[in-house]
Every structure is written in structure tokens, then in C-alpha cells.
N, C-alpha and C. Protein backbone atom coordinates (compact mmCIF):
# COMPACT_ATOMS: atom_id res chain seq x y z
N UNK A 1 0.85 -1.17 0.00
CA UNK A 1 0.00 0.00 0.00
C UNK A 1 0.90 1.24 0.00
N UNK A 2 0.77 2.24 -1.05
CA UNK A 2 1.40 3.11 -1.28
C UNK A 2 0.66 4.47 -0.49
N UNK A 3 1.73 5.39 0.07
CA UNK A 3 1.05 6.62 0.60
C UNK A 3 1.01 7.74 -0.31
N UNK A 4 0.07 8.05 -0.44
CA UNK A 4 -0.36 9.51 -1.94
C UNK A 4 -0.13 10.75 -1.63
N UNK A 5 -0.59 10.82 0.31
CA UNK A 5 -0.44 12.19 0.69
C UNK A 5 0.02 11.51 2.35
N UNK A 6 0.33 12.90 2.79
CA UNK A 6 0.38 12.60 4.73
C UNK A 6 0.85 14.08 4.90
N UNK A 7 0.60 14.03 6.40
CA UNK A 7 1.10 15.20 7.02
C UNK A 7 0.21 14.92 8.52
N UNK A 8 0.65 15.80 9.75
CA UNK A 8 0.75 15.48 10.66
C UNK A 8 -0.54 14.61 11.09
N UNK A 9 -1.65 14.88 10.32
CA UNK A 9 -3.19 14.67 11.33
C UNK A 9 -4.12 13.38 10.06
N UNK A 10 -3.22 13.57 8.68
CA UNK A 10 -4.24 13.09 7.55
C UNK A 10 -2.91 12.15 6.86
N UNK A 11 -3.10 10.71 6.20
CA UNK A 11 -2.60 9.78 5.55
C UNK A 11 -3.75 9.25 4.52
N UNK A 12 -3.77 9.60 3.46
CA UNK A 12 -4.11 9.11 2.15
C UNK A 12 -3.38 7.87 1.31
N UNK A 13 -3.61 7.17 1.58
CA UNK A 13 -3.05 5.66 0.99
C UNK A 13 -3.88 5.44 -0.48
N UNK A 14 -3.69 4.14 -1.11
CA UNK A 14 -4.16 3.39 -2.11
C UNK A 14 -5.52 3.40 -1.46
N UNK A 15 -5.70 2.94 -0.84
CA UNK A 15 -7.68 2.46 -0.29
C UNK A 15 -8.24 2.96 0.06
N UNK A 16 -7.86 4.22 1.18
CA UNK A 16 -8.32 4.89 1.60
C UNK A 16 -7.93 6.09 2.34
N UNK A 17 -8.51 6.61 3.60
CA UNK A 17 -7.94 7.68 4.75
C UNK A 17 -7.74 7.05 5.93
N UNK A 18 -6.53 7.97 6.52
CA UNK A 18 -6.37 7.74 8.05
C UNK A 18 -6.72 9.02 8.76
N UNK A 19 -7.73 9.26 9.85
CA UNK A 19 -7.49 10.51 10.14
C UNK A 19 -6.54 10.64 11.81
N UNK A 20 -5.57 11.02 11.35
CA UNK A 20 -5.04 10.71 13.28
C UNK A 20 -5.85 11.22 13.97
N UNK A 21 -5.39 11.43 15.53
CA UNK A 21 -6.04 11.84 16.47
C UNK A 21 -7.58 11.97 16.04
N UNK A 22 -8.30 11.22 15.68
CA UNK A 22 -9.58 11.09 15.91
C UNK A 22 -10.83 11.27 16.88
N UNK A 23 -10.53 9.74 17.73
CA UNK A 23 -11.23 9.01 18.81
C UNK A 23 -10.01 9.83 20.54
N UNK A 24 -10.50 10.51 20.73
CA UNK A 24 -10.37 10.62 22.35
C UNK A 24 -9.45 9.44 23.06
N UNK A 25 -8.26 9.55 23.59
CA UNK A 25 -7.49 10.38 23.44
C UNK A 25 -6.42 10.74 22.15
N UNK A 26 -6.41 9.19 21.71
CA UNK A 26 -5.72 9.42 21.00
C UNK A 26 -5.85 8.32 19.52
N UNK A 27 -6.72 8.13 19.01
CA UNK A 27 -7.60 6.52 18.45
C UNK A 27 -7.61 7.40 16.97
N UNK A 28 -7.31 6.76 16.00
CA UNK A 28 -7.05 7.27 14.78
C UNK A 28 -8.62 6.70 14.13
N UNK A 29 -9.22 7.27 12.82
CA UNK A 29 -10.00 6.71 11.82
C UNK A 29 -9.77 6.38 10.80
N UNK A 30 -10.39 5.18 10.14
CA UNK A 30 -9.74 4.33 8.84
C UNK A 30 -11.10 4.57 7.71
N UNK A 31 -11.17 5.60 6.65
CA UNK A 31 -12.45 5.84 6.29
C UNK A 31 -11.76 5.08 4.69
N UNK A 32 -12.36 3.82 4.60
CA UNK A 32 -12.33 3.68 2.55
C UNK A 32 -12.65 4.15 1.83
N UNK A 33 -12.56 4.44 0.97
CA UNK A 33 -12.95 5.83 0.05
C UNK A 33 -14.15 4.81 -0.75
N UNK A 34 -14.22 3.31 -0.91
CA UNK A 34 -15.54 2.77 -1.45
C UNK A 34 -16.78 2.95 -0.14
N UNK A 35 -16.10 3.82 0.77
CA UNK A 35 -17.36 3.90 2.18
C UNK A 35 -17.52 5.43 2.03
N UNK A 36 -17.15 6.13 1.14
CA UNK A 36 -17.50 7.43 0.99
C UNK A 36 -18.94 8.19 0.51
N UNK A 37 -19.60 8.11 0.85
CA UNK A 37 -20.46 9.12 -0.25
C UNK A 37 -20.53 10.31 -0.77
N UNK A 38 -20.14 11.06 0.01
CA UNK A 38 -19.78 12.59 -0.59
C UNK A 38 -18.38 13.34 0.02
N UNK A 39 -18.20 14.21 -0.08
CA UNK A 39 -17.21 14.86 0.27
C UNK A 39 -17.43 16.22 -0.34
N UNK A 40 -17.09 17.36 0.35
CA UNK A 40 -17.03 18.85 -0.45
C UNK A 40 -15.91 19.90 0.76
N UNK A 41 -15.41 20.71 -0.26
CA UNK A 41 -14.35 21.65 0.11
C UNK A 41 -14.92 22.81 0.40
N UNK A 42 -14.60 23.44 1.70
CA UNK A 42 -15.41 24.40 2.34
C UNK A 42 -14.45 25.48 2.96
N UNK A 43 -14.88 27.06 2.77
CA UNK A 43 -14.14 27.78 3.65
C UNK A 43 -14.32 27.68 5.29
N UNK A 44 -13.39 28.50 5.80
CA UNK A 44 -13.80 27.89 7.09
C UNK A 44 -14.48 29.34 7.30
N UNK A 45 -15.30 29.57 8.15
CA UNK A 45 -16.54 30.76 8.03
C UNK A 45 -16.06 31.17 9.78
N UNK A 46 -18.15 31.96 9.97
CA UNK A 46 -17.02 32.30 11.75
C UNK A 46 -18.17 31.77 12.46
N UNK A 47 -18.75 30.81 11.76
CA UNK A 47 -19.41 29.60 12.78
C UNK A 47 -18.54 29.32 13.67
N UNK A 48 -18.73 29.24 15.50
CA UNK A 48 -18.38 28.28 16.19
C UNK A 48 -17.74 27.31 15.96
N UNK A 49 -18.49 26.15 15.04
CA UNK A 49 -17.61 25.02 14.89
C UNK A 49 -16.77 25.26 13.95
N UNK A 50 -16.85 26.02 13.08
CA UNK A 50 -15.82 25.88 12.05
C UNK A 50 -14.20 26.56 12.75
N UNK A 51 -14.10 26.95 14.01
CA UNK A 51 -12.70 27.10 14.06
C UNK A 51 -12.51 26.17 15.52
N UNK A 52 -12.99 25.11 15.26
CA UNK A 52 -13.28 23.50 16.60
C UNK A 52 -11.97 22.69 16.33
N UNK A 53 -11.23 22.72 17.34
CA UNK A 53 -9.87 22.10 17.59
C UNK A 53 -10.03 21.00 17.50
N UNK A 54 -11.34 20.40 18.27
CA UNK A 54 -11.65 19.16 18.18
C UNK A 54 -12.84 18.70 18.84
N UNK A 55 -13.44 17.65 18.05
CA UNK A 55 -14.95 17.43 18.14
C UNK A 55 -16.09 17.65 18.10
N UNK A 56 -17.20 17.58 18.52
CA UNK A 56 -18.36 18.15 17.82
C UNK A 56 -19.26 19.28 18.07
N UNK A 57 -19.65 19.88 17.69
CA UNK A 57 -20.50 20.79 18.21
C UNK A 57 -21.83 20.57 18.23
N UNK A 58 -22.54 21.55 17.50
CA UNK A 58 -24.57 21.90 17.15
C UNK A 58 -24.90 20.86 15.91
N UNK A 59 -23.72 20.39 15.29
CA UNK A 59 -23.85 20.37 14.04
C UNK A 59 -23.51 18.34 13.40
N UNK A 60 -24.47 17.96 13.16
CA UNK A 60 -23.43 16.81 13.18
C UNK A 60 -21.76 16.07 12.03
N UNK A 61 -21.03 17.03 12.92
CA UNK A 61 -19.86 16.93 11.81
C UNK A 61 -18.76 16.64 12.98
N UNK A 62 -17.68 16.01 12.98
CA UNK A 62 -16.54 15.43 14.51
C UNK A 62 -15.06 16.25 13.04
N UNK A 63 -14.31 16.93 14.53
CA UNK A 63 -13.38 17.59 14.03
C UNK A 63 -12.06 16.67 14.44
N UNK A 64 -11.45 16.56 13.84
CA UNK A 64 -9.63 15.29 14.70
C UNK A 64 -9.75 16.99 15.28
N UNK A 65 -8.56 16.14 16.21
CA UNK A 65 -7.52 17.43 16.72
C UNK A 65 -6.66 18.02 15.68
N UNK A 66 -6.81 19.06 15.67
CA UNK A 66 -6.06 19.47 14.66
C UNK A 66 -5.32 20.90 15.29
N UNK A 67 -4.76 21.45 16.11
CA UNK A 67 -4.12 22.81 16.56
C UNK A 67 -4.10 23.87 15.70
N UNK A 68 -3.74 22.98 14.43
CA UNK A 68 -3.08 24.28 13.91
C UNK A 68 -4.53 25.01 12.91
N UNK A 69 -5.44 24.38 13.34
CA UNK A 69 -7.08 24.45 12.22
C UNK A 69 -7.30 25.62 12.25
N UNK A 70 -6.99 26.55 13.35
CA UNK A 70 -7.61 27.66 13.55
C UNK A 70 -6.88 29.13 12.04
N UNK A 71 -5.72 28.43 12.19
CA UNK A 71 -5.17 29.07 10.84
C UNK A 71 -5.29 28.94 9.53
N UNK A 72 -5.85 27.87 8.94
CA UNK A 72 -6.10 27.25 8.24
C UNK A 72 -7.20 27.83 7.70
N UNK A 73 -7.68 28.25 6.26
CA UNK A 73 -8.72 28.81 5.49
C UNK A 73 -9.48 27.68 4.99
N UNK A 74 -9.43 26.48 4.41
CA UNK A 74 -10.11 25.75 4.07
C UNK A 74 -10.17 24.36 4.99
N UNK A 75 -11.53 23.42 5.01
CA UNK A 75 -11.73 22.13 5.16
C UNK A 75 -12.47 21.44 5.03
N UNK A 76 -12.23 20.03 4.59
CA UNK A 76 -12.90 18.84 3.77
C UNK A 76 -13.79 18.34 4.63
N UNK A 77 -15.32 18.15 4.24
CA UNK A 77 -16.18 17.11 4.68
C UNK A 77 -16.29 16.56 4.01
N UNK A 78 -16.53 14.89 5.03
CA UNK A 78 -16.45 13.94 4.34
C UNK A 78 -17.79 12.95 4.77
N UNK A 79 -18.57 12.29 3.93
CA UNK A 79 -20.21 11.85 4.45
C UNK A 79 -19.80 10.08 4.12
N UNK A 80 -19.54 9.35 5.17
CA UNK A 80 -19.32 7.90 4.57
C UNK A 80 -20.67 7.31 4.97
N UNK A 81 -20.90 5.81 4.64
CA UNK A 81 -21.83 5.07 4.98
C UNK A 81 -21.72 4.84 6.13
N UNK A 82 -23.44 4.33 6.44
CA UNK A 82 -23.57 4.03 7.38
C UNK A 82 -22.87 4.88 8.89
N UNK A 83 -23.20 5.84 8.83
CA UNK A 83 -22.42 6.60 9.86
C UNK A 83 -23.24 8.62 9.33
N UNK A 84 -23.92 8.67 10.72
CA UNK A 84 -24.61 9.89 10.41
C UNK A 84 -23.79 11.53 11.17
N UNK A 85 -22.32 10.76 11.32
CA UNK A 85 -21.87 11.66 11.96
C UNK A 85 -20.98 11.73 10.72
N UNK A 86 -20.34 13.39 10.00
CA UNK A 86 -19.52 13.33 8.97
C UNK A 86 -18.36 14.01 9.53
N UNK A 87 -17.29 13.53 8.80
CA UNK A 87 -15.96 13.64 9.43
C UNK A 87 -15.34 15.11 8.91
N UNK A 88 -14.30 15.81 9.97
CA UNK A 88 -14.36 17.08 8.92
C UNK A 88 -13.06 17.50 8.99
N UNK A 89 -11.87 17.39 8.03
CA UNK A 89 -10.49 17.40 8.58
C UNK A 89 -10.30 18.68 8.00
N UNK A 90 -9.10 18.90 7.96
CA UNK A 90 -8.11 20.27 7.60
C UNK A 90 -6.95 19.68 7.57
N UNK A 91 -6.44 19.16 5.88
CA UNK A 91 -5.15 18.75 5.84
C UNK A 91 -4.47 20.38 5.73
N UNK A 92 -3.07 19.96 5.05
CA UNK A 92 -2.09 21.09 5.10
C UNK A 92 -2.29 21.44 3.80
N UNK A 93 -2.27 20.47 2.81
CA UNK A 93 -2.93 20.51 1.37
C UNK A 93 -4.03 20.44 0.91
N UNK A 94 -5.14 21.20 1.26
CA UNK A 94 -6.11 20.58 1.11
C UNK A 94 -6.45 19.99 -0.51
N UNK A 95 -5.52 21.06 -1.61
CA UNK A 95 -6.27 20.49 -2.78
C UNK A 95 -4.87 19.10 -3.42
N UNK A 96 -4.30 18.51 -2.21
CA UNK A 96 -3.57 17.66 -3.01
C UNK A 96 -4.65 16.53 -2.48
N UNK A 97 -5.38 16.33 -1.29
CA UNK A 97 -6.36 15.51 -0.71
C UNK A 97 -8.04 15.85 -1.79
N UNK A 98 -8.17 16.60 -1.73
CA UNK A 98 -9.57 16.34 -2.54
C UNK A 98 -9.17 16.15 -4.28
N UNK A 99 -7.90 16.20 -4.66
CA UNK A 99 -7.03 15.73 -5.99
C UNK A 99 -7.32 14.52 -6.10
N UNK A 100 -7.01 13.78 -4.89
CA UNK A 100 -7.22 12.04 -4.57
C UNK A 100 -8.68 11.81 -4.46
N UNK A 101 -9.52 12.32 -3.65
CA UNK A 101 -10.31 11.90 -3.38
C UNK A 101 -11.22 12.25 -4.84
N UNK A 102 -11.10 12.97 -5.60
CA UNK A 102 -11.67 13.05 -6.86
C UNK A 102 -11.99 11.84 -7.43
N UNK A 103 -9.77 11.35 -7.59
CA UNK A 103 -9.76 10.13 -8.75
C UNK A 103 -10.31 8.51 -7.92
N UNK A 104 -10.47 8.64 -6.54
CA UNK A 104 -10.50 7.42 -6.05
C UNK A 104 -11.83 7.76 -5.36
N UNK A 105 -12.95 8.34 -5.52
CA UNK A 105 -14.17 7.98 -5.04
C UNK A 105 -15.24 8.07 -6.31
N UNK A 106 -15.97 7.46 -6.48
CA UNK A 106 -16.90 7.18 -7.50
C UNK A 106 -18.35 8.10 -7.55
């Protein structure tokens, strides 16, 4: 399994995502990109949650830890199956990650 992208919080492989720091305290997520249904690239606005270090707010969307998010202008939601909570990262690249997720989600 080859790695496409990485950086401190996000790993993009052949199959799928890793999101580190996920799960409390410290429990990573393994999302397949054939478990994807949507995904879209978003500014980050001055909603509450949108500058959320980590976890959830009003809204049902779970943030990793991410520190450095608050600087950060853009981030990816992501809507997989079976799961009504959608995941919402902030790589460092965001358009080398939704590059991938283009060619590898259907």
C-alpha cells in the first residue's frame, strides 16, 4: 500500500484515509474511500464550529484534533456510509487531498 499524501493529522493511501487523532485520546479513523459518499471543500466561516480544535459541536460533523485548524482557510467534509456523523479534517494541502479523493471515489 502506497502513501499519496500525509502530514501530521491526515494519511491518504491506495484504499483509503487515516485521520489521526480522531477518537479521544488518542484513536485514529480508517475511512475507505468505497465507504465514501460525498465529500465537499469548504471555507472555514465564523461559525463556532468551524474554528473547533476538536470534536463536535450543534452540528453533526466530529473535528480530529487538529491545533493548527484555527489558521487554516479551508476544510474537507467527508459523508461515509452508514455513519450519520460526517468527518471534517483540515489537511495542510487541502487540494492535493480532494485531488485524490476526486480520482479514487466514485
Amino acid at each position: 500500500m502506497s502513501v499519496l499524501y500525509q502530514d501530521d493529522y491526515i494519511v491518504c493511501d491506495d484504499d483509503g484515509i487515516t485521520i489521526n487523532f480522531y477518537y479521544f485520546p488518542v484513536g485514529s479513523k480508517r475511512i475507505l474511500y468505497s465507504d465514501i459518499i460525498s465529500y465537499r471543500e469548504d471555507y472555514r466561516n465564523f461559525f463556532p464550529s468551524s474554528g473547533r480544535i476538536w470534536g463536535m459541536g450543534f452540528t453533526p460533523e466530529w473535528f480530529n484534533l487538529d491545533p493548527k485548524r484555527f489558521w487554516k482557510t479551508k476544510y474537507i467534509t467527508i459523508e461515509e456510509k452508514n455513519n450519520w456523523v460526517k468527518s471534517v479534517i483540515t489537511p495542510d494541502n487541502g487540494e492535493a487531498v480532494i485531488a485524490i479523493l476526486r480520482e479514487k471515489v466514485s
